[in-house]
C-alpha atoms as a PDB file:
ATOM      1  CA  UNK A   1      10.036   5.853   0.936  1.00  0.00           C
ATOM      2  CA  UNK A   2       8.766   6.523   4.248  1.00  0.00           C
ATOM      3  CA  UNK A   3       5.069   7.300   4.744  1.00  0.00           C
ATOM      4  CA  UNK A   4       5.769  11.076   5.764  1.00  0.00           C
ATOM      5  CA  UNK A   5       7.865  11.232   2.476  1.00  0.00           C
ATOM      6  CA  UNK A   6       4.937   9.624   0.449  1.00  0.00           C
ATOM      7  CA  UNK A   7       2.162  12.242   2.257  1.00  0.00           C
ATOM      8  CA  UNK A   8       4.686  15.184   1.425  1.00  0.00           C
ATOM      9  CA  UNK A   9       4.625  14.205  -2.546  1.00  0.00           C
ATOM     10  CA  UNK A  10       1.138  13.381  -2.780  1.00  0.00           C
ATOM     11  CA  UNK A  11      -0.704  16.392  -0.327  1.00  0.00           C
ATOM     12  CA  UNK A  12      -1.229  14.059   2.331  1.00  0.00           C
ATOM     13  CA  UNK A  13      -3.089  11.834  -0.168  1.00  0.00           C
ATOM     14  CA  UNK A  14      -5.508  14.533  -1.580  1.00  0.00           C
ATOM     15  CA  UNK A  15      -8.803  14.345  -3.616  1.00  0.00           C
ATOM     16  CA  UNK A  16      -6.863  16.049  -5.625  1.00  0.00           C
ATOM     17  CA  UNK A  17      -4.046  14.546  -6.727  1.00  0.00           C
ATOM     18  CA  UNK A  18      -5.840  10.680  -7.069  1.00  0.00           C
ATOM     19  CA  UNK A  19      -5.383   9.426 -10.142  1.00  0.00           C
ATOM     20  CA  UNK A  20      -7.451   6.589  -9.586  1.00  0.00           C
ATOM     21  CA  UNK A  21      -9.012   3.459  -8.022  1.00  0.00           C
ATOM     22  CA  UNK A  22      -8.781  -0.433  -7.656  1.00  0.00           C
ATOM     23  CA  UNK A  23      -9.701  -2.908  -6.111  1.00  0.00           C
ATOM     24  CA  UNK A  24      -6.509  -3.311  -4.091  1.00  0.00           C
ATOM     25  CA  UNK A  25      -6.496   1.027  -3.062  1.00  0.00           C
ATOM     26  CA  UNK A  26      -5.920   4.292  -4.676  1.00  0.00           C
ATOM     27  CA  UNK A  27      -3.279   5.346  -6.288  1.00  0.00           C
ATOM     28  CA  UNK A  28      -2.118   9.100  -6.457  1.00  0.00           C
ATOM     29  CA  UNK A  29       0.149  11.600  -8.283  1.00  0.00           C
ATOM     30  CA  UNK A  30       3.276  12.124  -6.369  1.00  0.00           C
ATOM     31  CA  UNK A  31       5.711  15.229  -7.286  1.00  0.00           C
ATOM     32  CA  UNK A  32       9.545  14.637  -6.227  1.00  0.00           C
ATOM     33  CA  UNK A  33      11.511  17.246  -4.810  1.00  0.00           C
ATOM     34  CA  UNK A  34      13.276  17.294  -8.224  1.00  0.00           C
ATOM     35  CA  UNK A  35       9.674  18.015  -9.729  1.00  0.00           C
ATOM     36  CA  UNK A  36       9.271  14.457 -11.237  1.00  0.00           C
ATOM     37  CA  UNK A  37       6.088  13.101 -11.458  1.00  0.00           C
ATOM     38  CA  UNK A  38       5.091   9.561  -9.636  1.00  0.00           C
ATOM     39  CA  UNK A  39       2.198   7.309  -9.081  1.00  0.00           C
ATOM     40  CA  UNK A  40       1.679   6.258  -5.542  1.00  0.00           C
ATOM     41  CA  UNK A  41      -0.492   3.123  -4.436  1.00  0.00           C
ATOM     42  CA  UNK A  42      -1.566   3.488  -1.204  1.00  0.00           C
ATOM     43  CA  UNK A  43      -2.873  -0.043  -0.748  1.00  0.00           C
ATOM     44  CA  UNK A  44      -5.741  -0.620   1.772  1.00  0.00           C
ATOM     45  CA  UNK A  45      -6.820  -3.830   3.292  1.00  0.00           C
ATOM     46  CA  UNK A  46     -10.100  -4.799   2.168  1.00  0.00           C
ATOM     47  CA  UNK A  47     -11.486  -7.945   3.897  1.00  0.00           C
ATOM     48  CA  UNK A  48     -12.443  -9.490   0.613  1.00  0.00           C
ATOM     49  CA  UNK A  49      -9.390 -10.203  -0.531  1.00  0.00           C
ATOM     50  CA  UNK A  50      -7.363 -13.522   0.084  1.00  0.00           C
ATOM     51  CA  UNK A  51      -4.078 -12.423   1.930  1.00  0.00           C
ATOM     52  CA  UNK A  52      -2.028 -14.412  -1.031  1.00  0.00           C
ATOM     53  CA  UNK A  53      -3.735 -11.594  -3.456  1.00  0.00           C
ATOM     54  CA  UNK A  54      -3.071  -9.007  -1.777  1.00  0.00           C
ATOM     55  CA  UNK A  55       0.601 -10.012  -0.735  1.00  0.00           C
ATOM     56  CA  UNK A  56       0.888 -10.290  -4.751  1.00  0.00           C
ATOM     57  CA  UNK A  57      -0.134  -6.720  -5.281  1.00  0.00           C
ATOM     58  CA  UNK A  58       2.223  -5.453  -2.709  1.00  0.00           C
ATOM     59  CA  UNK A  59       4.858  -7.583  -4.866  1.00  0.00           C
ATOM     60  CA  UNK A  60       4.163  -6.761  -8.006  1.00  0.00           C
ATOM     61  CA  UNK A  61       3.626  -2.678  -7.147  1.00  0.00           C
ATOM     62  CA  UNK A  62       7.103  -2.897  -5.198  1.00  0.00           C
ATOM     63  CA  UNK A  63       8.807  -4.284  -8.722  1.00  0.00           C
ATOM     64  CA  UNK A  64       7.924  -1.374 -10.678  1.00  0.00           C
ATOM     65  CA  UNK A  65      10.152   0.675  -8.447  1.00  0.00           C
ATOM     66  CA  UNK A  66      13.843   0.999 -10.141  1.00  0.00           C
END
């Protein structure tokens, strides 16, 4: 999905829709046009983190998708 796509499901990433937090971001509660319900990470770069780690996130959350 596009990024305007993911802030249109999740209210522009809203307080209110977060579902929760990592280490690796926040992830959010996303409605689909067809009124199913989603989680979307929004990953963040956090200086911390060894790229390989983070590239391994990004992996792994891009995986679940079908």
């Amino acid at each position: 999905m596009r990024l305007q796509q993911l802030k249109d499901i999740t209210g522009n990433f809203s307080k209110e829709q977060e579902l929760g937090r990592g280490g690796f971001g926040v992830v959010y509660k996303g409605i689909l046009k067809n009124g199913v319900s989603v989680a979307v990470k929004r990953l963040e770069v956090n200086p911390g983190i060894q790229d390989k780690q983070f590239k391994n996130e990004a992996t792994v959350t891009n995986d679940k998708r079908d």
